[in-house]
N, C-alpha and C. Protein backbone atom coordinates (compact mmCIF):
# COMPACT_ATOMS: atom_id res chain seq x y z
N UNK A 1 63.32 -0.95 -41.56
CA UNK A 1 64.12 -2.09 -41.19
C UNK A 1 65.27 -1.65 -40.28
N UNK A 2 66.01 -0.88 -40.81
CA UNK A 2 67.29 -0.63 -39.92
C UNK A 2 67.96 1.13 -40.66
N UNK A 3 67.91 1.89 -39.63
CA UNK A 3 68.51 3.33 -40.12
C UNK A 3 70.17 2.93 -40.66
N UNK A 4 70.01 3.59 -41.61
CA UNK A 4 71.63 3.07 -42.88
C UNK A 4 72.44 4.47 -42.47
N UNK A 5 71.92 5.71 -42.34
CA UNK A 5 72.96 6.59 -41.79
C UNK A 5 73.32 6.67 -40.56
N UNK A 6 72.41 5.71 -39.27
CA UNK A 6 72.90 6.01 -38.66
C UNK A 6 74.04 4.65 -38.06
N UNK A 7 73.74 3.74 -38.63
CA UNK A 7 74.90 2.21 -38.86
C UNK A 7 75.80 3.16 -40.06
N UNK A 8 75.85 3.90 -40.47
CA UNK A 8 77.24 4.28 -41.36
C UNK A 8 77.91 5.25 -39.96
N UNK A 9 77.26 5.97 -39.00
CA UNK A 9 78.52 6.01 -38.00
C UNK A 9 78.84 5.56 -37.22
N UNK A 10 78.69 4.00 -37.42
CA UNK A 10 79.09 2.94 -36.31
C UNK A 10 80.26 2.31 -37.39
N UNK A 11 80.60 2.45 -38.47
CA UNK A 11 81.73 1.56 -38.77
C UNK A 11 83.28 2.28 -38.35
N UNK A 12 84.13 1.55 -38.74
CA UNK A 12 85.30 2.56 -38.26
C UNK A 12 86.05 1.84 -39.80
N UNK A 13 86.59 2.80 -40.57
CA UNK A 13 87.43 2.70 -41.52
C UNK A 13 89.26 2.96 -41.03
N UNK A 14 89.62 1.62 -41.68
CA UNK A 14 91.23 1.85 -41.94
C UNK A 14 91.38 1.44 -43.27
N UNK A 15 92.72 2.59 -43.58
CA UNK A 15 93.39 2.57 -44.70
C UNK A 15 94.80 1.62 -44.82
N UNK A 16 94.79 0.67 -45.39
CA UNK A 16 96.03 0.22 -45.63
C UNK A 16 96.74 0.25 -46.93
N UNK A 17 98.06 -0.18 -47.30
CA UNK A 17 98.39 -0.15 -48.58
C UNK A 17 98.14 -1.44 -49.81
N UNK A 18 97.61 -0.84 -50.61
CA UNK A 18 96.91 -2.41 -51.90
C UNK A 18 98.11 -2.88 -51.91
N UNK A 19 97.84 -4.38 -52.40
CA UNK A 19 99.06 -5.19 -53.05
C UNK A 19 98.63 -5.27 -54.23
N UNK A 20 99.49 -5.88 -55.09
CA UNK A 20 99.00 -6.29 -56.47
C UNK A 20 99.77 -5.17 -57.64
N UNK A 21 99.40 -4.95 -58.93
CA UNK A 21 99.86 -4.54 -59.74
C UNK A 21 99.47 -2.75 -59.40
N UNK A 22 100.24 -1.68 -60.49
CA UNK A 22 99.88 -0.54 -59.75
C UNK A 22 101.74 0.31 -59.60
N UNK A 23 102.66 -0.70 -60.04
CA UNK A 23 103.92 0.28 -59.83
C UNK A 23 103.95 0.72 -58.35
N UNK A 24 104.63 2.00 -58.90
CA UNK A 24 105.02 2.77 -57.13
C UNK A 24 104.42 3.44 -56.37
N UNK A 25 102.74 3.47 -57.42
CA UNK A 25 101.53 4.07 -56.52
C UNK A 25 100.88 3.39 -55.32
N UNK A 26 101.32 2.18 -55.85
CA UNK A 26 100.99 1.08 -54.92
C UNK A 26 101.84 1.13 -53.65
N UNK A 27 103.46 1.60 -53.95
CA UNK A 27 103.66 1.71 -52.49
C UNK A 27 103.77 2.91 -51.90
N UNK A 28 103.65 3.86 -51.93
CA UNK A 28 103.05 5.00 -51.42
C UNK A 28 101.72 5.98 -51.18
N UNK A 29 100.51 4.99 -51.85
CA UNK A 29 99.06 5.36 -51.12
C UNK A 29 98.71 4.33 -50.34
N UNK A 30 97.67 4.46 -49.79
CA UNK A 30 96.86 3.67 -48.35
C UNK A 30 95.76 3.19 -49.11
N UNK A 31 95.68 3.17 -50.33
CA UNK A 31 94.39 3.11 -51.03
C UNK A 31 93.30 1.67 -50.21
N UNK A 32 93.84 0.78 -49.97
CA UNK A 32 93.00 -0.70 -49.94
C UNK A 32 92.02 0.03 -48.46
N UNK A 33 90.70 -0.28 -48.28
CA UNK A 33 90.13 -0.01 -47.39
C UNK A 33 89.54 -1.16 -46.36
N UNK A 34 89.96 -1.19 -45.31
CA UNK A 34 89.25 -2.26 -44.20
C UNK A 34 88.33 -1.22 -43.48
N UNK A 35 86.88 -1.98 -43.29
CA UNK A 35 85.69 -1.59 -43.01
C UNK A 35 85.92 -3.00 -41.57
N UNK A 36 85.52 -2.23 -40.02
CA UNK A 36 84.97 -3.04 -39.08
C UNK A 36 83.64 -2.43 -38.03
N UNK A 37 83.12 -3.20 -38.59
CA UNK A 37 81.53 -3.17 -37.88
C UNK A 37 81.51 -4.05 -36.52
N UNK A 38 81.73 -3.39 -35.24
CA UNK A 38 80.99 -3.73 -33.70
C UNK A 38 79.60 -4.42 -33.84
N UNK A 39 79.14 -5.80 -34.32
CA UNK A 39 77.83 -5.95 -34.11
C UNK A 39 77.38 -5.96 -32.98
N UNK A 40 78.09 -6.04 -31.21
CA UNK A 40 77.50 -6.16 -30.08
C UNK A 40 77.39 -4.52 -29.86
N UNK A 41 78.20 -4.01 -30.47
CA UNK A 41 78.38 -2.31 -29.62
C UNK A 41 77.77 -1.52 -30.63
N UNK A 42 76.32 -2.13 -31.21
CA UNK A 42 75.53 -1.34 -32.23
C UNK A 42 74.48 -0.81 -31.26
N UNK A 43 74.29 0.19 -31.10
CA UNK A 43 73.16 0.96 -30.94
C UNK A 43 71.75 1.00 -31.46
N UNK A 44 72.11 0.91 -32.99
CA UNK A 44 70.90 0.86 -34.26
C UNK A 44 70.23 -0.05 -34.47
N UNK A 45 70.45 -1.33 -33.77
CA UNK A 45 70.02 -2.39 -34.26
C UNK A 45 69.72 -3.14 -33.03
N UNK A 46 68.23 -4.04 -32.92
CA UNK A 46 67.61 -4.47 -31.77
C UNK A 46 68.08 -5.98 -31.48
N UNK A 47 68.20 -6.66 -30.46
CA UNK A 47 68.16 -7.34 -30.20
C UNK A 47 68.19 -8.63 -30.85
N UNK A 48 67.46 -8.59 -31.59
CA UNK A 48 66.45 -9.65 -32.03
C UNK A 48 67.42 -9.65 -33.53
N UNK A 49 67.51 -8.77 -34.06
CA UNK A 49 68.43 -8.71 -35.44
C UNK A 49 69.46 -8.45 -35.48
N UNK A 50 70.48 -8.16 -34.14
CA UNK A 50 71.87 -8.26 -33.63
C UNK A 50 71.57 -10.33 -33.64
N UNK A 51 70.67 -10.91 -32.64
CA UNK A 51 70.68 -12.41 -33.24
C UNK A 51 70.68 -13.00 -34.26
N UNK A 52 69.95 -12.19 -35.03
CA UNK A 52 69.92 -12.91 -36.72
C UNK A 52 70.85 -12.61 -37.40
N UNK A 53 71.56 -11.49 -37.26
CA UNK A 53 72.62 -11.51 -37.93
C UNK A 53 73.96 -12.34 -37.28
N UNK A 54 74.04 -12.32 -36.44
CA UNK A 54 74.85 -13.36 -35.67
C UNK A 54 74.99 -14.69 -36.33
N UNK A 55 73.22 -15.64 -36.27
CA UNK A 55 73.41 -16.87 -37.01
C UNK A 55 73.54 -16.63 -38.43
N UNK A 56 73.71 -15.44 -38.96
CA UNK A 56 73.12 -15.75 -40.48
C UNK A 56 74.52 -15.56 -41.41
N UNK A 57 75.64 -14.60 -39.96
CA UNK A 57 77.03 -14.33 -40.38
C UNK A 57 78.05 -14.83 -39.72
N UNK A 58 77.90 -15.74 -38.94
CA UNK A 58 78.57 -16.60 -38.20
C UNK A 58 79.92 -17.12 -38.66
N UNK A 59 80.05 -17.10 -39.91
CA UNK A 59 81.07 -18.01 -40.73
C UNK A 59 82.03 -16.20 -40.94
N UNK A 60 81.25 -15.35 -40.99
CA UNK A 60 81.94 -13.98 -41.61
C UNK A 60 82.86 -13.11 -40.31
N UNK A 61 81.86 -13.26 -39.29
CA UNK A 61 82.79 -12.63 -37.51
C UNK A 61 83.82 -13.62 -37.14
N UNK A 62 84.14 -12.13 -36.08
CA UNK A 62 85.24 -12.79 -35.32
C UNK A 62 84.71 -12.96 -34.03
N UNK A 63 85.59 -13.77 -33.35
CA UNK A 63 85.40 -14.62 -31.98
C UNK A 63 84.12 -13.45 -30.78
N UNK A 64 85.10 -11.83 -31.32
CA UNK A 64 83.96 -10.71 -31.16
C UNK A 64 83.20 -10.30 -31.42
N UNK A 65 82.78 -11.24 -32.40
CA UNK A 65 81.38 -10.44 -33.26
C UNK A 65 81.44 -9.20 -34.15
N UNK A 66 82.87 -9.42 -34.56
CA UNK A 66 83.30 -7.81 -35.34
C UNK A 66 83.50 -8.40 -36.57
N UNK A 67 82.38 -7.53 -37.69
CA UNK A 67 82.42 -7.99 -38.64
C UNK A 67 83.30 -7.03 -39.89
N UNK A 68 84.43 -7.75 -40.54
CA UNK A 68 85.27 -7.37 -41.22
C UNK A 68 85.73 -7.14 -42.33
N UNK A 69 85.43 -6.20 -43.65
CA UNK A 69 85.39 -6.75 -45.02
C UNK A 69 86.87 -5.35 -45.46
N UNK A 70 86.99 -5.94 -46.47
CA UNK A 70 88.22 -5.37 -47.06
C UNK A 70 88.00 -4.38 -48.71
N UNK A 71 88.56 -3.99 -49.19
CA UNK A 71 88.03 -3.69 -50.25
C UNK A 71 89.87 -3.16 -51.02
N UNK A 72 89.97 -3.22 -52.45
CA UNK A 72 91.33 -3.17 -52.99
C UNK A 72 91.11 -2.81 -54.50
N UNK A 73 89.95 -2.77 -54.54
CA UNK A 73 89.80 -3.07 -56.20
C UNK A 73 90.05 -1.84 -56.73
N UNK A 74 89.88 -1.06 -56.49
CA UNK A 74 90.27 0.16 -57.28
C UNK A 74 91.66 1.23 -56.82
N UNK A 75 92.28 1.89 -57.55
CA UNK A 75 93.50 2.99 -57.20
C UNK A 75 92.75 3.91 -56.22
N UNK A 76 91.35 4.13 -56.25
CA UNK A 76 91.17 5.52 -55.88
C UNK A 76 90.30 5.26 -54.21
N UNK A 77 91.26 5.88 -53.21
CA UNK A 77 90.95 5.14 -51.82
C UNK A 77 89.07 5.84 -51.66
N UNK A 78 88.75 6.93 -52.11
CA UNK A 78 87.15 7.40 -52.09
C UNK A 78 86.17 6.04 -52.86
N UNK A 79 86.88 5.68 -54.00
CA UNK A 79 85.96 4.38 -54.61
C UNK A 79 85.89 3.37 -53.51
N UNK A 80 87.20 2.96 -53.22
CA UNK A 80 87.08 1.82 -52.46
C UNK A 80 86.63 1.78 -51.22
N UNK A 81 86.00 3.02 -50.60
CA UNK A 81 85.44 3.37 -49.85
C UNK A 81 83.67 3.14 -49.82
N UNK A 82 83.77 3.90 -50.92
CA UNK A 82 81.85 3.61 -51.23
C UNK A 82 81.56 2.22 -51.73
N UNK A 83 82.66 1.75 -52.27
CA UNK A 83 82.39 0.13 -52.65
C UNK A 83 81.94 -0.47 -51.80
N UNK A 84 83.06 -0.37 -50.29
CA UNK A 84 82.94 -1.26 -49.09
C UNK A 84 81.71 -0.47 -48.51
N UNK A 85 81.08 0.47 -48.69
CA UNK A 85 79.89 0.53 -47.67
C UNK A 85 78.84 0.24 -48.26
N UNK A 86 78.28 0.30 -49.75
CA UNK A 86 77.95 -0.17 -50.68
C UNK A 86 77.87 -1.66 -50.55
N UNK A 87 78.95 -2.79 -50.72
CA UNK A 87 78.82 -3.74 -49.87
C UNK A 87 78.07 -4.54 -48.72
N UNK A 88 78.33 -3.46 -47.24
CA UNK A 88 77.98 -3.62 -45.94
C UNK A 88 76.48 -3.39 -46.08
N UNK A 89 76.24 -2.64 -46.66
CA UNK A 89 74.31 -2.25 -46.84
C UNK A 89 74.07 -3.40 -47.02
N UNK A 90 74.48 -3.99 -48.52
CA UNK A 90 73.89 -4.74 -49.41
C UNK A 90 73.76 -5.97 -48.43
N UNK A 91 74.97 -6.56 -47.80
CA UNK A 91 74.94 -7.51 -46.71
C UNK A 91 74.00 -7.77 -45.48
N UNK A 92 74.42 -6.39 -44.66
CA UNK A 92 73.63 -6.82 -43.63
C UNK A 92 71.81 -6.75 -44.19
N UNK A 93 71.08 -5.67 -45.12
CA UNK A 93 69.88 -5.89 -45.81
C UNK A 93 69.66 -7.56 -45.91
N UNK A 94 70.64 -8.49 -46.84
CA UNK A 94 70.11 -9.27 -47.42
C UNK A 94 70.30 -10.35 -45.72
N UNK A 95 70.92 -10.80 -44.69
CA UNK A 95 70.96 -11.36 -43.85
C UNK A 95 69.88 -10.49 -42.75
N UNK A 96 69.11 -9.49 -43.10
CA UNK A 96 68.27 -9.86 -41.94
C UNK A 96 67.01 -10.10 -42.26
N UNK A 97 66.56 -10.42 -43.33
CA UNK A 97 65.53 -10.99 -44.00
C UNK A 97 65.72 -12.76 -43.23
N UNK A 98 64.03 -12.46 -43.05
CA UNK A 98 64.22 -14.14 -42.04
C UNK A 98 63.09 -15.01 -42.83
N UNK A 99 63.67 -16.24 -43.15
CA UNK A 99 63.31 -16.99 -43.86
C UNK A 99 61.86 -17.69 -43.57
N UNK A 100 60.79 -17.40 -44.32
CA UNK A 100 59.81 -18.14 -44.20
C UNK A 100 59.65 -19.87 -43.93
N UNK A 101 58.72 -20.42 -42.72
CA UNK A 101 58.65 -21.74 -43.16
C UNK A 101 58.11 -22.26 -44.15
N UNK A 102 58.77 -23.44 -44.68
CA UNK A 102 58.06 -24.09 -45.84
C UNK A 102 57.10 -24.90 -45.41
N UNK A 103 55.80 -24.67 -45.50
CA UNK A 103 54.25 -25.44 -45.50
C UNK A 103 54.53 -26.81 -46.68
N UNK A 104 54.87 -27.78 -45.70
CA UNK A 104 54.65 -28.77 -47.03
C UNK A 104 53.07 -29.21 -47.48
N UNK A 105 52.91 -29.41 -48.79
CA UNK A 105 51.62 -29.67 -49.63
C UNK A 105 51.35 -30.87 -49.37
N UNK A 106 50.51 -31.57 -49.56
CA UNK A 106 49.62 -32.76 -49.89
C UNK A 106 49.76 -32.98 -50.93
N UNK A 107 50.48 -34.29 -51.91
CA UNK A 107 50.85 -34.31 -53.32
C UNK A 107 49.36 -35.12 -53.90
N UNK A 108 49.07 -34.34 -55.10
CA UNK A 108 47.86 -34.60 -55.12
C UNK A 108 47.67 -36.43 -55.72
N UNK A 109 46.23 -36.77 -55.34
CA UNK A 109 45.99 -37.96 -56.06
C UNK A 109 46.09 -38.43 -57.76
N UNK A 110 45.99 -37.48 -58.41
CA UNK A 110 46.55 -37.84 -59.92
C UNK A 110 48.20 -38.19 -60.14
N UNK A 111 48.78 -36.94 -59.41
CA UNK A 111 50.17 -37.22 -59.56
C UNK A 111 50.78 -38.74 -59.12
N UNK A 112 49.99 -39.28 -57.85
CA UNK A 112 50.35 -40.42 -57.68
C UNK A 112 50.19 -41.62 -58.34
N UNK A 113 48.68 -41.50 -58.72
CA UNK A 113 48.16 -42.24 -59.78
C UNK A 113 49.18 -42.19 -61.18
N UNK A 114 49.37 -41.32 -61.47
CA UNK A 114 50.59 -40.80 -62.87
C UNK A 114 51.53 -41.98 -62.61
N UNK A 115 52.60 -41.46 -61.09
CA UNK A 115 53.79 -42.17 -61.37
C UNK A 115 53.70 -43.90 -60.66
N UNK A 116 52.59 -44.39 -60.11
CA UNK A 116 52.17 -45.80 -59.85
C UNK A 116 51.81 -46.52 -61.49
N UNK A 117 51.67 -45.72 -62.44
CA UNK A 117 51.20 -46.34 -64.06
C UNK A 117 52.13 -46.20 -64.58
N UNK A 118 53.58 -44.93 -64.56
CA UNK A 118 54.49 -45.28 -65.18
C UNK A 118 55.45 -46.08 -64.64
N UNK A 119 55.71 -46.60 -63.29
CA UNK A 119 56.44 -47.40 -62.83
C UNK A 119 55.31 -48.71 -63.61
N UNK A 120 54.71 -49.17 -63.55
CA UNK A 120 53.62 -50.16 -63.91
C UNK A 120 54.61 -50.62 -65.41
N UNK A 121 53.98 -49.38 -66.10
CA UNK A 121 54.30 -49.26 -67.77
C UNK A 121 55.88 -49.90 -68.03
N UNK A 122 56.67 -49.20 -67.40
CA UNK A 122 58.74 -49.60 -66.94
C UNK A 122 58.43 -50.81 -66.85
N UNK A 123 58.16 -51.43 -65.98
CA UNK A 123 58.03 -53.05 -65.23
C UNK A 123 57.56 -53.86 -66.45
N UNK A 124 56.73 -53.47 -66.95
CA UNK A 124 56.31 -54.53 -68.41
C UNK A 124 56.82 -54.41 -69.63
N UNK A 125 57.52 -53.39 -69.84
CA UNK A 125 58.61 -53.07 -70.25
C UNK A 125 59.77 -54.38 -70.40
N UNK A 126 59.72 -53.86 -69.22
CA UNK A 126 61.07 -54.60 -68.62
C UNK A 126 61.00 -56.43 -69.05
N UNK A 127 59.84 -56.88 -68.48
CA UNK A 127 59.67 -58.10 -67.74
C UNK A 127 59.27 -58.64 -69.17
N UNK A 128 58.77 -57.66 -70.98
CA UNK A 128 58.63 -58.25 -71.41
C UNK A 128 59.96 -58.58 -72.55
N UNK A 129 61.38 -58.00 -71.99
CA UNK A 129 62.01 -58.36 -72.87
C UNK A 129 63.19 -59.74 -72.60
N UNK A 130 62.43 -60.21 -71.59
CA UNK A 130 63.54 -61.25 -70.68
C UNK A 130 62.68 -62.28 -71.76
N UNK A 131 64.03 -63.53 -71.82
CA UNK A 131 63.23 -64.84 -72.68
C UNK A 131 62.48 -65.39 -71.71
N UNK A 132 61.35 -66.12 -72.82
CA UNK A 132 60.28 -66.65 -72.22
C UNK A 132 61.18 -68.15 -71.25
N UNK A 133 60.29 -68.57 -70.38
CA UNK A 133 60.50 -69.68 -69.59
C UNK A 133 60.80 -71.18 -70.19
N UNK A 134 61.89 -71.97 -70.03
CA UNK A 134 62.00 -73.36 -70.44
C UNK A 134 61.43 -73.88 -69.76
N UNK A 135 60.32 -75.33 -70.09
CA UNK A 135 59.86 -76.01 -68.79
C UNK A 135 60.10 -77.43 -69.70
């Protein structure tokens, strides 16, 4: 499908500092990791699945097609590292899988027959609990 070591040296990692709980470790490591992936300035990846990933991540890029994920969850900037690429696999894998068309069926003749007798069955139902007619 797509070489994974060689799209792991197309990302470019920055380190910034986490927010959140964590004391004064928090303000003196870089731990939180931003991961940005060039999808036009990929090498590894053809044409055809630089497009699909395009429509399939459209809502996730920027105006450049640079796709951007963050990562914070852990103290230790090596975790939050393999998290976020760990991540990026898992992502671009599951968006370039291209969706089969759905063949619609022919619903068969019993089934129709079925629900033309229980609408039938409802209706007399129905029609037999109204009072009978004054004339």
């Amino acid at each position: 499908m797509f070489d994974e070591a060689a799209i792991l040296n197309e990302l470019e990692f920055k380190f910034v500092r986490s927010s959140g709980a964590g004391g004064q470790h928090v303000n003196k490591t870089s731990s939180k990791v931003e991961l940005t992936f060039n999808l036009e300035a990929s090498q590894f990846l053809s044409e055809a699945q630089k497009e699909l990933l395009k429509s399939n991540l459209q809502t996730r890029l920027t105006k450049d097609n640079v796709l951007i994920l963050q990562c914070g969850e852990s103290r230790s900037q090596h975790k939050n590292k393999s998290l976020i690429i760990k991540r990026f696999l898992e992502l671009i894998e599951a968006n370039l899988i291209e969706e089969k068309d759905r063949i619609p069926t022919k619903i068969p003749r019993a089934v129709v027959r079925k629900r033309l007798s229980n609408k039938r069955k409802n209706s007399e139902k129905k029609s037999n609990r109204k009072p009978p007619p004054i004339d």
